[in-house]
Protein backbone atom coordinates (compact mmCIF):
# COMPACT_ATOMS: atom_id res chain seq x y z
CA UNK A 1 89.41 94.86 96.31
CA UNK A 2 88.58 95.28 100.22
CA UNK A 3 89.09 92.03 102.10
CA UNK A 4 88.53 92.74 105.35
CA UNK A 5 85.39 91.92 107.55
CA UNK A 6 86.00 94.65 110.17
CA UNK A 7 87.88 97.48 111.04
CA UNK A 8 88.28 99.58 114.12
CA UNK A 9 89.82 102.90 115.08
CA UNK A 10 89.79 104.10 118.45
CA UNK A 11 91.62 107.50 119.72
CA UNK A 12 91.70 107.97 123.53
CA UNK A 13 92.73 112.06 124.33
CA UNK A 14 94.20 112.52 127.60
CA UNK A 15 95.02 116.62 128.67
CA UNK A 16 97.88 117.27 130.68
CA UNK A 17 98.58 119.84 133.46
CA UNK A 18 100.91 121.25 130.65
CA UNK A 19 98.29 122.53 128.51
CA UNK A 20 99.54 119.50 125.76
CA UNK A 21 97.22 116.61 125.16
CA UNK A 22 98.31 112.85 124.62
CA UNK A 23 96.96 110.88 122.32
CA UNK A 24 96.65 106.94 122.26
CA UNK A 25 95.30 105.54 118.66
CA UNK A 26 94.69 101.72 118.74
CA UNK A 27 93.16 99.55 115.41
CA UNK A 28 91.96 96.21 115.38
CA UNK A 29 90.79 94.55 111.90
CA UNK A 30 89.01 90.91 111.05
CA UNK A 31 90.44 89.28 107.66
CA UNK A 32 87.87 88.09 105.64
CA UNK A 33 90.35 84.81 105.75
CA UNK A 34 93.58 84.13 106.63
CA UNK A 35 95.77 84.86 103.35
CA UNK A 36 94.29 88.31 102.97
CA UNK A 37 97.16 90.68 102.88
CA UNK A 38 96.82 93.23 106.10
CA UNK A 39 95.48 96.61 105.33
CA UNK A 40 98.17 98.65 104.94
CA UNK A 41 96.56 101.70 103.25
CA UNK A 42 94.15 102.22 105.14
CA UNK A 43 96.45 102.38 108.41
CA UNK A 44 98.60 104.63 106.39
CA UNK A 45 95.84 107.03 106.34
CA UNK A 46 95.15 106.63 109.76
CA UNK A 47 98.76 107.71 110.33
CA UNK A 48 97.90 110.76 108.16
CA UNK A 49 95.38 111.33 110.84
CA UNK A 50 98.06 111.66 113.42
């Protein structure tokens, strides 16, 4: 069961003079209360994203 109230994913791509790019992922997430565990699967997948 999903416990959470909210979940954002941001991803901020930055080029370089190199020709590489840089990329800055940042996730913020609301419990629906306090002993809801964290959600670790779907962060995993964000890591996937990576």
């Amino acid at each position: 069961m999903v416990q959470i109230a909210k979940m954002q994913v941001e991803a901020e791509i930055k080029a370089s003079a190199e020709k590489f790019y840089e990329v800055n992922w940042s996730t913020e997430y609301e419990k629906l209360n306090e002993d809801s565990p964290p959600p670790n699967k779907y962060l995993d997948f964000v890591l996937i994203l990576k």
